[in-house]
C-alpha atoms as a PDB file:
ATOM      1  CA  UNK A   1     -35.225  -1.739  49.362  1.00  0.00           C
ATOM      2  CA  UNK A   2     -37.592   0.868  48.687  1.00  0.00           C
ATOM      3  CA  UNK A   3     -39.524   1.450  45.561  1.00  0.00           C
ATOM      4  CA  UNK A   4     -39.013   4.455  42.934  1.00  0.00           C
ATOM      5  CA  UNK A   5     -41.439   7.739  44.158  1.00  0.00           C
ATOM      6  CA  UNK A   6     -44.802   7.445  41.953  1.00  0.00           C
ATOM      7  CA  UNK A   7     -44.097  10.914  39.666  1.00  0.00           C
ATOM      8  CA  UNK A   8     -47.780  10.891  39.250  1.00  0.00           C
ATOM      9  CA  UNK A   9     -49.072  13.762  42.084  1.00  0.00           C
ATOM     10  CA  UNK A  10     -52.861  13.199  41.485  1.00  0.00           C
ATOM     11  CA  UNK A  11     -54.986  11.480  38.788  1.00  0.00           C
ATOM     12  CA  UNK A  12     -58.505  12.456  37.885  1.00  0.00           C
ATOM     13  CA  UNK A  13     -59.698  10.097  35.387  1.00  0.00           C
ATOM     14  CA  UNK A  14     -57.783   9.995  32.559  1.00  0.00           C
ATOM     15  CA  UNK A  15     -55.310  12.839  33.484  1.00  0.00           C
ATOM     16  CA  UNK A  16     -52.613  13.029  35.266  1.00  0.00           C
ATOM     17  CA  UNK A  17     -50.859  15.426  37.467  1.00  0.00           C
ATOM     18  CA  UNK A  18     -47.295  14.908  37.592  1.00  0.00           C
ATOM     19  CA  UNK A  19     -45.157  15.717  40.783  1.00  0.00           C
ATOM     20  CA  UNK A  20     -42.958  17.157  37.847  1.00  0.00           C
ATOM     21  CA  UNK A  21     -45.137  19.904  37.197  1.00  0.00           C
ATOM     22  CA  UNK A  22     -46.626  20.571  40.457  1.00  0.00           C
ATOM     23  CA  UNK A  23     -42.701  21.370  41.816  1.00  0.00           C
ATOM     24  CA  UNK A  24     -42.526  23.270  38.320  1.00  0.00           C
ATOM     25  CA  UNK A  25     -45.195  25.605  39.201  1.00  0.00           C
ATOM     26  CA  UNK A  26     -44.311  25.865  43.223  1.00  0.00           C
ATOM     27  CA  UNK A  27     -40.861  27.340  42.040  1.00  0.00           C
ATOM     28  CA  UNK A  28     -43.092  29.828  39.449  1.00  0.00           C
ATOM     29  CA  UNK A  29     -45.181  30.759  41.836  1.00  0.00           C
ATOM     30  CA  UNK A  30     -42.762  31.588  45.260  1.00  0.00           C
ATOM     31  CA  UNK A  31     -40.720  33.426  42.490  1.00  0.00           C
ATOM     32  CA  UNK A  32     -42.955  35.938  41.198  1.00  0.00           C
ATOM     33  CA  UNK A  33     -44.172  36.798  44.524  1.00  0.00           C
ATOM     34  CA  UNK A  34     -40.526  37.855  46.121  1.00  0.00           C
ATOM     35  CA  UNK A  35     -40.166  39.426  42.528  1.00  0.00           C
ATOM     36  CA  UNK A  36     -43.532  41.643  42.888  1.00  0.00           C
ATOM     37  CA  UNK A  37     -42.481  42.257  46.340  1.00  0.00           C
ATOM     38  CA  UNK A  38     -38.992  43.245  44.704  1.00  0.00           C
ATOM     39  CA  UNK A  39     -40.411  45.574  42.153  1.00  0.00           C
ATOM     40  CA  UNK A  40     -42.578  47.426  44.619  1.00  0.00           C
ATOM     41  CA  UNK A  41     -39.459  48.563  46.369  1.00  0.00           C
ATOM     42  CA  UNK A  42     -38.103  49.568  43.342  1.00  0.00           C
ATOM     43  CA  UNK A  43     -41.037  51.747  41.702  1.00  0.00           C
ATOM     44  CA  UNK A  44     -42.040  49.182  39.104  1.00  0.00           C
ATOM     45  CA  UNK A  45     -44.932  48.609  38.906  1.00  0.00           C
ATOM     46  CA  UNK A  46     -46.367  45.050  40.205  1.00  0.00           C
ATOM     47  CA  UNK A  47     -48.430  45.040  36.447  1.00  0.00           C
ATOM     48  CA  UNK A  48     -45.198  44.942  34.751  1.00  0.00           C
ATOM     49  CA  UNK A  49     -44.097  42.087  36.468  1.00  0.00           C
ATOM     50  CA  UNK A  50     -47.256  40.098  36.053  1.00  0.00           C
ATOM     51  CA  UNK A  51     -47.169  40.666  32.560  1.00  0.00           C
ATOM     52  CA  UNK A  52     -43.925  39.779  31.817  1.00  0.00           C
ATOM     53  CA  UNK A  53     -44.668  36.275  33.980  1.00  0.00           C
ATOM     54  CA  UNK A  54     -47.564  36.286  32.223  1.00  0.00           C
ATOM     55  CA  UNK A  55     -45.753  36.327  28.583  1.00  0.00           C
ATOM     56  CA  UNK A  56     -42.406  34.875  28.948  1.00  0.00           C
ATOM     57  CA  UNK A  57     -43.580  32.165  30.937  1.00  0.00           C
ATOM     58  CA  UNK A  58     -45.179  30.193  27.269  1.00  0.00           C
ATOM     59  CA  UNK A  59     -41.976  31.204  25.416  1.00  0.00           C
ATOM     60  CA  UNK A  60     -40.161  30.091  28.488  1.00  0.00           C
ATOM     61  CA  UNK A  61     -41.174  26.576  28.135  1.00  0.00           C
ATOM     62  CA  UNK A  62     -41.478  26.262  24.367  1.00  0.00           C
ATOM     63  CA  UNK A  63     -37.493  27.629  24.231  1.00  0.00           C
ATOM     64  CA  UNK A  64     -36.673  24.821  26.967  1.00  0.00           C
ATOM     65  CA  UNK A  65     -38.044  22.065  25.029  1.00  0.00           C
ATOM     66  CA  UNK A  66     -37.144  23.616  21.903  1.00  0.00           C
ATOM     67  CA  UNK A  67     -32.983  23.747  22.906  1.00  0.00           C
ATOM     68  CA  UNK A  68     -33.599  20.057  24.447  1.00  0.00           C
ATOM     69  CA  UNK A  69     -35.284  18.840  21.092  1.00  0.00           C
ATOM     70  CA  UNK A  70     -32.726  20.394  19.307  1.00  0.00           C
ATOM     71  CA  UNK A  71     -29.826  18.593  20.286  1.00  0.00           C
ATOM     72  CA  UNK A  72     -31.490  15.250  20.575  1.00  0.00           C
ATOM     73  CA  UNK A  73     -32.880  15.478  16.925  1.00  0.00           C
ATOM     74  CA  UNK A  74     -31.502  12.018  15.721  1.00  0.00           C
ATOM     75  CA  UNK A  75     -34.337  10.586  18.704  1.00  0.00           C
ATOM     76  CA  UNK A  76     -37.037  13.218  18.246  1.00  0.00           C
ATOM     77  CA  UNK A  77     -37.004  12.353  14.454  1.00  0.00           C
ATOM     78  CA  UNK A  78     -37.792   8.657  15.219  1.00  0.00           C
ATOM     79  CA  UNK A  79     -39.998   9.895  17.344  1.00  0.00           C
ATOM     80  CA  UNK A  80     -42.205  12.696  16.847  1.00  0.00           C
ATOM     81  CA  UNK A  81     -45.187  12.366  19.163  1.00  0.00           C
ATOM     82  CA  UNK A  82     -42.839  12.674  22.509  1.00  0.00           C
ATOM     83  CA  UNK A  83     -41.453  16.554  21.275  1.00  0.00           C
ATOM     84  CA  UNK A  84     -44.534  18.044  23.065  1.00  0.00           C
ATOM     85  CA  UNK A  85     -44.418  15.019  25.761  1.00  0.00           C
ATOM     86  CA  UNK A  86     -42.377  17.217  28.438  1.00  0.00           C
ATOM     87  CA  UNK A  87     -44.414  15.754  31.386  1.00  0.00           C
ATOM     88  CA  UNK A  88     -41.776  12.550  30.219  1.00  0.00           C
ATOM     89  CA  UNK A  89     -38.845  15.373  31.188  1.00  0.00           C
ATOM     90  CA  UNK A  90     -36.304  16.921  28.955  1.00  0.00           C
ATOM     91  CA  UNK A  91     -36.648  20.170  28.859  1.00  0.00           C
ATOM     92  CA  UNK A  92     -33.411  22.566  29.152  1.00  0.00           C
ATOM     93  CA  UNK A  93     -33.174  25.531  31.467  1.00  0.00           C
ATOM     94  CA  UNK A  94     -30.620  27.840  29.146  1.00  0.00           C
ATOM     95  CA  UNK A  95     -33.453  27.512  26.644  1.00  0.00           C
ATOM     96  CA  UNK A  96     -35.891  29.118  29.048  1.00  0.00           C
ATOM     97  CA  UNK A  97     -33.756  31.404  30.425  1.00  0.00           C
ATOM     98  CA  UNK A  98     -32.953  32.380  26.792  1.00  0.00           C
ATOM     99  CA  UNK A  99     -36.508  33.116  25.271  1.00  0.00           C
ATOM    100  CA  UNK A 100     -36.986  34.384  28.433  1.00  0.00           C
ATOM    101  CA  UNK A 101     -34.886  37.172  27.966  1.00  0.00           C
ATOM    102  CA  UNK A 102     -35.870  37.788  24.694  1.00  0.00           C
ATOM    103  CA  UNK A 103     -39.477  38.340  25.886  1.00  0.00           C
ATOM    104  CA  UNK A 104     -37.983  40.447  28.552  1.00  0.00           C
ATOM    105  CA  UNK A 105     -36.095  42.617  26.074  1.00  0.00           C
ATOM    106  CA  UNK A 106     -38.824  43.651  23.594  1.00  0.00           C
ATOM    107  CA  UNK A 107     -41.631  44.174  26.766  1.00  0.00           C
ATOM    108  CA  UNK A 108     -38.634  46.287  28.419  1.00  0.00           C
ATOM    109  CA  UNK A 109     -37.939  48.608  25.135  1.00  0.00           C
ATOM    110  CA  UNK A 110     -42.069  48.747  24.175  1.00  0.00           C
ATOM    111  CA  UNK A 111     -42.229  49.777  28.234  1.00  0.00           C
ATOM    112  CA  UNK A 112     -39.587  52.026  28.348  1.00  0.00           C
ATOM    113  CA  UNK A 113     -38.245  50.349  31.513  1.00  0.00           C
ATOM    114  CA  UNK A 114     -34.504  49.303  31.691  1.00  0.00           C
ATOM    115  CA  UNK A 115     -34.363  45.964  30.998  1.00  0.00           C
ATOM    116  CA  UNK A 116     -31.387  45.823  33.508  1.00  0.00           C
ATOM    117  CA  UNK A 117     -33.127  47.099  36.099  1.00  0.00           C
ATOM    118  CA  UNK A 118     -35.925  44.323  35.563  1.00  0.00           C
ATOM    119  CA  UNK A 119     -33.311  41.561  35.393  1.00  0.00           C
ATOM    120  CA  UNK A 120     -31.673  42.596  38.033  1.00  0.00           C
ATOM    121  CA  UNK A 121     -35.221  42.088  40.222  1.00  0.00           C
ATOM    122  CA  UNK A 122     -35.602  38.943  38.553  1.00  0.00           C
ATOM    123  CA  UNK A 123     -32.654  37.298  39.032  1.00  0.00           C
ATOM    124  CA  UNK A 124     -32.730  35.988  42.680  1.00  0.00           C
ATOM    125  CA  UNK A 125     -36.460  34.493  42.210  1.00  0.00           C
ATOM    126  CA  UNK A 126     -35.114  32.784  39.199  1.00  0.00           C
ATOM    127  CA  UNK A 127     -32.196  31.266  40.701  1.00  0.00           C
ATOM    128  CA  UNK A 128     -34.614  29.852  43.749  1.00  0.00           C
ATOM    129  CA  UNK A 129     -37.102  28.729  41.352  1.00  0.00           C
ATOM    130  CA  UNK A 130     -34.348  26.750  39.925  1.00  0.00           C
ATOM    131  CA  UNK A 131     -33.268  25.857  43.141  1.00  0.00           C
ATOM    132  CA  UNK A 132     -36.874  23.987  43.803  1.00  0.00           C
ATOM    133  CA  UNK A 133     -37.063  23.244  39.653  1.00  0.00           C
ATOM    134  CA  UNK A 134     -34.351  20.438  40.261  1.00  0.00           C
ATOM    135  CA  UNK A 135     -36.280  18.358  42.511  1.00  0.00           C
ATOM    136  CA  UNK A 136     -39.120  18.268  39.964  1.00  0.00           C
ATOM    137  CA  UNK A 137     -35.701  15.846  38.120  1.00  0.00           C
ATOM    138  CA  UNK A 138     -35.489  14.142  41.080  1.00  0.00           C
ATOM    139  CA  UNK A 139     -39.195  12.885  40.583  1.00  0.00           C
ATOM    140  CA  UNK A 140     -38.150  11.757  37.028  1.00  0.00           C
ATOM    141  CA  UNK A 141     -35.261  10.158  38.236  1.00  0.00           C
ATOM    142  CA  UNK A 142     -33.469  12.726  35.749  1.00  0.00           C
ATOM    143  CA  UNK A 143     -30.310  14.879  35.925  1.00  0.00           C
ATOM    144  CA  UNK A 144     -28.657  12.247  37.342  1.00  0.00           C
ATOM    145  CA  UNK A 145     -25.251  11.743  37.507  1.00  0.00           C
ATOM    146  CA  UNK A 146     -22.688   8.559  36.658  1.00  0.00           C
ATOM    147  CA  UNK A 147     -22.894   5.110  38.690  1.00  0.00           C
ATOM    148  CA  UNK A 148     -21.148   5.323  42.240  1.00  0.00           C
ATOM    149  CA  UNK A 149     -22.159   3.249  45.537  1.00  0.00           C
ATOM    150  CA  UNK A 150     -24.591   2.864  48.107  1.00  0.00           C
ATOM    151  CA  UNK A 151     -21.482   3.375  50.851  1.00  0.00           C
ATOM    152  CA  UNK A 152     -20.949   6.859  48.935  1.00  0.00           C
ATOM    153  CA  UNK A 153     -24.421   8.416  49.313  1.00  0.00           C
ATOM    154  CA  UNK A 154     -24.548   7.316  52.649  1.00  0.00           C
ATOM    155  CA  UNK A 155     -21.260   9.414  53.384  1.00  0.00           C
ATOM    156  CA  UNK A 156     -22.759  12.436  52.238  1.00  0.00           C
ATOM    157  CA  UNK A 157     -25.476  11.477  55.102  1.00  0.00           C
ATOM    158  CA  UNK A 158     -28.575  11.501  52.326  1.00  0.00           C
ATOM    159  CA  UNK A 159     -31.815  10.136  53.684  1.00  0.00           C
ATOM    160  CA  UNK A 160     -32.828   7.531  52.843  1.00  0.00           C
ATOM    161  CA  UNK A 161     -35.902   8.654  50.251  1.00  0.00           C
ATOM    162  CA  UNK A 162     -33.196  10.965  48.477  1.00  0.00           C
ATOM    163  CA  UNK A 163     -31.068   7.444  48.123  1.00  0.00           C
ATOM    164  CA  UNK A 164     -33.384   5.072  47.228  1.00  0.00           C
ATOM    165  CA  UNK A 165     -34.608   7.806  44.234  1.00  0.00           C
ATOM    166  CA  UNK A 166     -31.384   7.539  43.007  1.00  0.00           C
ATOM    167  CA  UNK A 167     -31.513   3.822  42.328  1.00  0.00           C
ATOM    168  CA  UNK A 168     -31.868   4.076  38.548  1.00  0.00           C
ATOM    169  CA  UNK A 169     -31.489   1.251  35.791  1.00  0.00           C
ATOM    170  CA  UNK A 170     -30.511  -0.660  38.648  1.00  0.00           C
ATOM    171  CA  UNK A 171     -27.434   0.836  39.565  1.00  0.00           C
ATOM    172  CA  UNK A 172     -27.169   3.946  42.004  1.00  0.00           C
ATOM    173  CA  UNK A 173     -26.448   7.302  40.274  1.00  0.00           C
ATOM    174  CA  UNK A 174     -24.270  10.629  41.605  1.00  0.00           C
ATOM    175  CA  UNK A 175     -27.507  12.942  43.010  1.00  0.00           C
ATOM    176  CA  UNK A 176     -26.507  16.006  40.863  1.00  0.00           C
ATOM    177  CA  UNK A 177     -29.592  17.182  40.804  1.00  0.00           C
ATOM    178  CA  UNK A 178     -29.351  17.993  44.802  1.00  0.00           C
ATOM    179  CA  UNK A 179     -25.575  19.230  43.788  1.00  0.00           C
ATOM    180  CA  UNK A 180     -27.128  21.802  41.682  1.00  0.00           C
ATOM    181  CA  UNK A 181     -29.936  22.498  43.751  1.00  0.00           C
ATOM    182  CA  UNK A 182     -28.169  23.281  46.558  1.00  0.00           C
ATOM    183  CA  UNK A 183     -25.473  25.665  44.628  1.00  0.00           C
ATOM    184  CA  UNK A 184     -28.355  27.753  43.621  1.00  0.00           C
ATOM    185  CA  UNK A 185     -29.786  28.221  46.949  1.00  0.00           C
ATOM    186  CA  UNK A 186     -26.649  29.315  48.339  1.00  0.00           C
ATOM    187  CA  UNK A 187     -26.852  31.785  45.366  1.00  0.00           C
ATOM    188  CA  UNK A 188     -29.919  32.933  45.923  1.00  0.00           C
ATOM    189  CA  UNK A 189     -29.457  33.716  49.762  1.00  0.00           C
ATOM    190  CA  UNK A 190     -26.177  35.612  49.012  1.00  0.00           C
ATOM    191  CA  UNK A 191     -27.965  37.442  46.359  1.00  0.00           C
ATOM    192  CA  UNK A 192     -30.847  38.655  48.857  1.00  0.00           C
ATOM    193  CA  UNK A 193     -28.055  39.456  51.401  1.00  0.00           C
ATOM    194  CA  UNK A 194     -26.181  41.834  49.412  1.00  0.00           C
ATOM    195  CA  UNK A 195     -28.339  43.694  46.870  1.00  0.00           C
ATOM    196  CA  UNK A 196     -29.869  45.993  49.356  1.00  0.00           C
ATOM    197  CA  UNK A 197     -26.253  47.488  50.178  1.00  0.00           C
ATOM    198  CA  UNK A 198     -25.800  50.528  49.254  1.00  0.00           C
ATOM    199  CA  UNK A 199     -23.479  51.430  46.329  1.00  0.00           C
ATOM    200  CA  UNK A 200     -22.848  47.596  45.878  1.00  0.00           C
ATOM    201  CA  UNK A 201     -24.673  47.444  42.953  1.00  0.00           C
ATOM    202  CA  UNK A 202     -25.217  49.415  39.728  1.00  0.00           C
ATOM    203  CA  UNK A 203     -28.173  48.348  37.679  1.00  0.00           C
ATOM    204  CA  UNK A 204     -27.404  45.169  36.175  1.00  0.00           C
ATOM    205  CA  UNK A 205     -25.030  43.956  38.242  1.00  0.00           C
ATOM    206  CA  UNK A 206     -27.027  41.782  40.662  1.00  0.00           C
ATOM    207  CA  UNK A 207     -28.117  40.148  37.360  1.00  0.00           C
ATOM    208  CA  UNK A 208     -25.055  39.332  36.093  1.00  0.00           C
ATOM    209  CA  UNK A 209     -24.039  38.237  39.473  1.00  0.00           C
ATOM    210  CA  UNK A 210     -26.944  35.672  39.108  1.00  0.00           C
ATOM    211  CA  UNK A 211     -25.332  34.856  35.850  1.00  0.00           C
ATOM    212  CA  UNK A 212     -21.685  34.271  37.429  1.00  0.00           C
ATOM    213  CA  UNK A 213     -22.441  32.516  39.986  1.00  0.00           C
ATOM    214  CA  UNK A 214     -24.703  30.159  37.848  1.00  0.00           C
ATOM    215  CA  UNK A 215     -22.913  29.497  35.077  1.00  0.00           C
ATOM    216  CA  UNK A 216     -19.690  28.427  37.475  1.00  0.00           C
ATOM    217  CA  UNK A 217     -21.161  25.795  39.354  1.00  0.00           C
ATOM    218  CA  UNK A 218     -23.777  24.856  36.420  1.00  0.00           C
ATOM    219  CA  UNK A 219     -20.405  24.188  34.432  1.00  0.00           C
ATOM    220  CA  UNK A 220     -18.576  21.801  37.134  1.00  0.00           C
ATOM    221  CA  UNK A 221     -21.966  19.748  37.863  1.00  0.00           C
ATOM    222  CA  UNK A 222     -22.480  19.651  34.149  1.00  0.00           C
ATOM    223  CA  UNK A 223     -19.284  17.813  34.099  1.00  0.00           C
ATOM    224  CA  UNK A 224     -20.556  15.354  36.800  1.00  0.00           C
ATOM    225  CA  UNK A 225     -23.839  14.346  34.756  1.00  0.00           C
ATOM    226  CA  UNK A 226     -24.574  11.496  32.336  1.00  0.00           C
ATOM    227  CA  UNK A 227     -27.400  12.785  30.702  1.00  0.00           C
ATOM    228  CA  UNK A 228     -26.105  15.650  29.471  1.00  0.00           C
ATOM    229  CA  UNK A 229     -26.608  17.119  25.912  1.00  0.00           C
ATOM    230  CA  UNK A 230     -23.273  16.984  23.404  1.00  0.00           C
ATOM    231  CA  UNK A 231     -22.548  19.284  20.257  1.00  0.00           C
ATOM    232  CA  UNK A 232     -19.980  16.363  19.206  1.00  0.00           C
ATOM    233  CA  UNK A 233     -18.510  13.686  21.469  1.00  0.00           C
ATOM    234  CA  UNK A 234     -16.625  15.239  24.621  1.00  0.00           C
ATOM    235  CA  UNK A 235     -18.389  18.885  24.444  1.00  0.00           C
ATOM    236  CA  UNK A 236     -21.196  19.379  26.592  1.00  0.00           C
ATOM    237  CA  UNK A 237     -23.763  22.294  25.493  1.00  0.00           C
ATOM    238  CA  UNK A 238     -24.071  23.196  28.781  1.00  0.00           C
ATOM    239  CA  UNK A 239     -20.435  23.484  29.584  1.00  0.00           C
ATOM    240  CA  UNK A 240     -19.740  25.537  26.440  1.00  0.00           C
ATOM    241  CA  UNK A 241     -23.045  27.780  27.010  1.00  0.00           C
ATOM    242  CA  UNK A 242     -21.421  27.869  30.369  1.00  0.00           C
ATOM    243  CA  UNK A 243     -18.099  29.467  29.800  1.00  0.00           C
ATOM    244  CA  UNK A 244     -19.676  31.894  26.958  1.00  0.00           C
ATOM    245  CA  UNK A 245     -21.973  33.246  29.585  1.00  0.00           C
ATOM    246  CA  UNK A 246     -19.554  33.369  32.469  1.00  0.00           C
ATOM    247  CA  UNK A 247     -17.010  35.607  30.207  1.00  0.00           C
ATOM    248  CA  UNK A 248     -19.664  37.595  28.807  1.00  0.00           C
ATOM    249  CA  UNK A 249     -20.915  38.705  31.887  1.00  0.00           C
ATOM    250  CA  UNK A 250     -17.401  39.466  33.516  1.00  0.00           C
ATOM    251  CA  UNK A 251     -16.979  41.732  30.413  1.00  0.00           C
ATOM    252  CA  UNK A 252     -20.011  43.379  30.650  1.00  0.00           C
ATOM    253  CA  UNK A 253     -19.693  44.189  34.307  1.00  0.00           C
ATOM    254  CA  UNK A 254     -16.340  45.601  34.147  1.00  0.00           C
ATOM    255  CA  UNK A 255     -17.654  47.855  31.379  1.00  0.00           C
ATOM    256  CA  UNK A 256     -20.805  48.828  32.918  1.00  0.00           C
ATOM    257  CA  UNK A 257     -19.210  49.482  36.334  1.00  0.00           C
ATOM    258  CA  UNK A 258     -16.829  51.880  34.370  1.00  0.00           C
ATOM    259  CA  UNK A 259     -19.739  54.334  32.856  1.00  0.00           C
ATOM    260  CA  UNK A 260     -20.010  56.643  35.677  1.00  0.00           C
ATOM    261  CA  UNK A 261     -23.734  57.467  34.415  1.00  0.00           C
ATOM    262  CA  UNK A 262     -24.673  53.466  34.973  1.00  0.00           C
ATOM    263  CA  UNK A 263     -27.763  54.256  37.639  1.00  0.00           C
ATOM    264  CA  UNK A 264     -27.694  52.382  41.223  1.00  0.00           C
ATOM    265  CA  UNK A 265     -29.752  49.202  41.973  1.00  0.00           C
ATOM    266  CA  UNK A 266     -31.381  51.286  44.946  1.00  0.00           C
ATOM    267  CA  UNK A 267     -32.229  54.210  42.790  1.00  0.00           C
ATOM    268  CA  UNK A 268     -34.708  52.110  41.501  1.00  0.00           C
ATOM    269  CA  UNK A 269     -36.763  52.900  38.003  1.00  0.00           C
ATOM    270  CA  UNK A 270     -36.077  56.348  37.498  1.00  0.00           C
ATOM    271  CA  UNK A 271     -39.039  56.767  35.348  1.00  0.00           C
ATOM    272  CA  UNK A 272     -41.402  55.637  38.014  1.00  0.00           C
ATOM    273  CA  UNK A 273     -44.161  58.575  37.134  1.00  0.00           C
ATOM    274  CA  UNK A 274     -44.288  57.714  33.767  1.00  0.00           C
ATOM    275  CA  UNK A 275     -44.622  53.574  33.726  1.00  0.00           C
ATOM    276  CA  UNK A 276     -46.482  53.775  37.070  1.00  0.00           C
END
C-alpha cells in the first residue's frame, strides 16, 4: 500500500511550502495570462487586467475563507488560531468568486469599462484555474467524497497515485475532487471553442455561460461530497448557492439577449480610446 503524498512542496527552515499553494498559484498564474491574451483581442487594456488580478486576488481569498469560517463557526469559535490557518484547507470557492466580483464591479464602474464585458474575458481562465485549484484538495486529501471500494476506483481505471490519495481515515473515499475537476475542464474547452463565433455571444453571455455550466455540475458533485458545508441538516450551501445562481443567470440571459442594444462579445470594449 502506498503512503499519503507529503502536501509539503519544499521546506526552507522553518517554512513551509505547501503543494496546496503551489497548485493554487499555477491555476492564478496560467489564468491571467490566457485572460491578458483575451483582453488584448478585445481592446482592454492588459493594465486593467493586471490590476484587477492584482486587487481582487486579496479579497478573493479573504471572502473564501471568510464564507468557509462562516458556516463552520461552532469549530472556529473553539478554535480561533486555525481561521487564518488556510494552508490546513478550507477555504470556499463561491466566497472568492463572490468578493471577486465585487472588486470587479466597483474597478469596472471607477474604469468606465463594462463589467460584462470583463467577466465575460474572465470567465474561461477562472473556470481552468478551478479546474487545476481542485487538485491542490487532492494534496489535502480534501473534497472528498463518501466511503466506496478499492474494486470501484479501479473501474473508473484511476492510477494508482490518484487511488492510494484517496485512502483517507482509513477507508477509501469517492474522488470528487477529480469529478469536479474534470467538469470544469470540459467547460472551459467548450467555452474557448465557441466565444469567438460570431453573433453567438452578446456581452455577458459567455459569463453567464461560465456560470451555468458551473453551478449544474458544482450542484450534483456537491451532492456526492461528505465534507460539505450545511445551513441546517440536509441543505448544502453549495447546492442552494447552486440553484440561486443557475436561475439567476438563465433570467438574466434571456433578458439581456432581448435588449437589441446589448453590444456583441466580438465588438469588444467600445470605449477602447478612452480606457486605452
Amino acid at each position: 500500500m502506498y503512503a499519503a503524498l507529503n502536501p509539503i512542496a519544499l521546506r526552507l527552515g522553518a517554512l513551509e511550502i505547501h503543494w496546496y499553494g503551489v497548485i493554487i498559484a499555477s491555476g492564478v498564474i496560467l489564468a491571467v495570462y490566457l485572460a491578458v491574451q483575451e483582453a488584448k483581442r478585445r481592446n482592454v487594456s492588459e493594465d486593467h487586467i493586471l490590476n484587477l488580478v492584482l486587487y481582487s486576488l486579496p479579497f478573493a481569498l479573504i471572502g473564501a475563507r471568510a464564507y468557509y469560517v462562516a458556516f463552520e463557526w461552532p469549530y472556529y469559535s473553539q478554535h480561533p488560531s486555525e481561521i487564518i490557518a488556510i494552508w490546513h484547507g478550507g477555504i470556499a470557492i463561491y466566497g472568492a468568486l463572490i468578493a471577486a466580483a465585487i472588486v470587479f464591479i466597483v474597478y469596472c464602474r471607477i474604469k468606465d469599462l463594462s463589467i460584462w464585458l470583463v467577466l465575460d474575458i474572465a470567465a474561461p481562465t477562472v473556470m481552468i484555474a478551478q479546474t487545476i485549484g481542485r487538485w491542490g484538495n487532492f494534496m489535502n486529501q480534501e473534497a472528498f467524497g463518501q466511503v466506496t471500494s478499492l474494486s470501484f476506483l479501479h473501474e473508473l481505471h484511476l492510477p494508482e497515485w490518484i487511488i492510494q490519495q484517496m485512502f483517507i481515515s482509513g477507508q477509501y473515499r469517492m474522488p470528487t475532487f477529480l469529478f469536479e475537476s474534470a467538469w470544469n475542464v470540459c467547460g472551459f474547452i467548450l467555452l474557448m471553442s465557441i466565444r469567438h463565433h460570431k453573433d453567438w455571444f452578446k456581452q455577458g453571455e459567455v459569463f453567464l455561460t461560465y456560470v451555468l455550466w458551473y453551478s449544474f455540475g458544482r450542484f450534483f458533485v456537491e451532492g456526492m461530497r461528505t465534507d460539505s458545508l450545511y445551513i441546517t441538516a440536509g441543505l448544502r450551501v453549495s447546492q442552494l448557492v447552486s440553484i440561486v445562481l443557475f436561475v439567476s443567470a438563465v433570467i438574466i440571459f434571456i433578458y439581456r439577449r432581448r435588449q437589441k442594444q446589448t453590444p456583441w462579445y466580438l465588438e469588444g470594449n467600445l470605449n477602447a480610446a478612452i480606457n486605452n
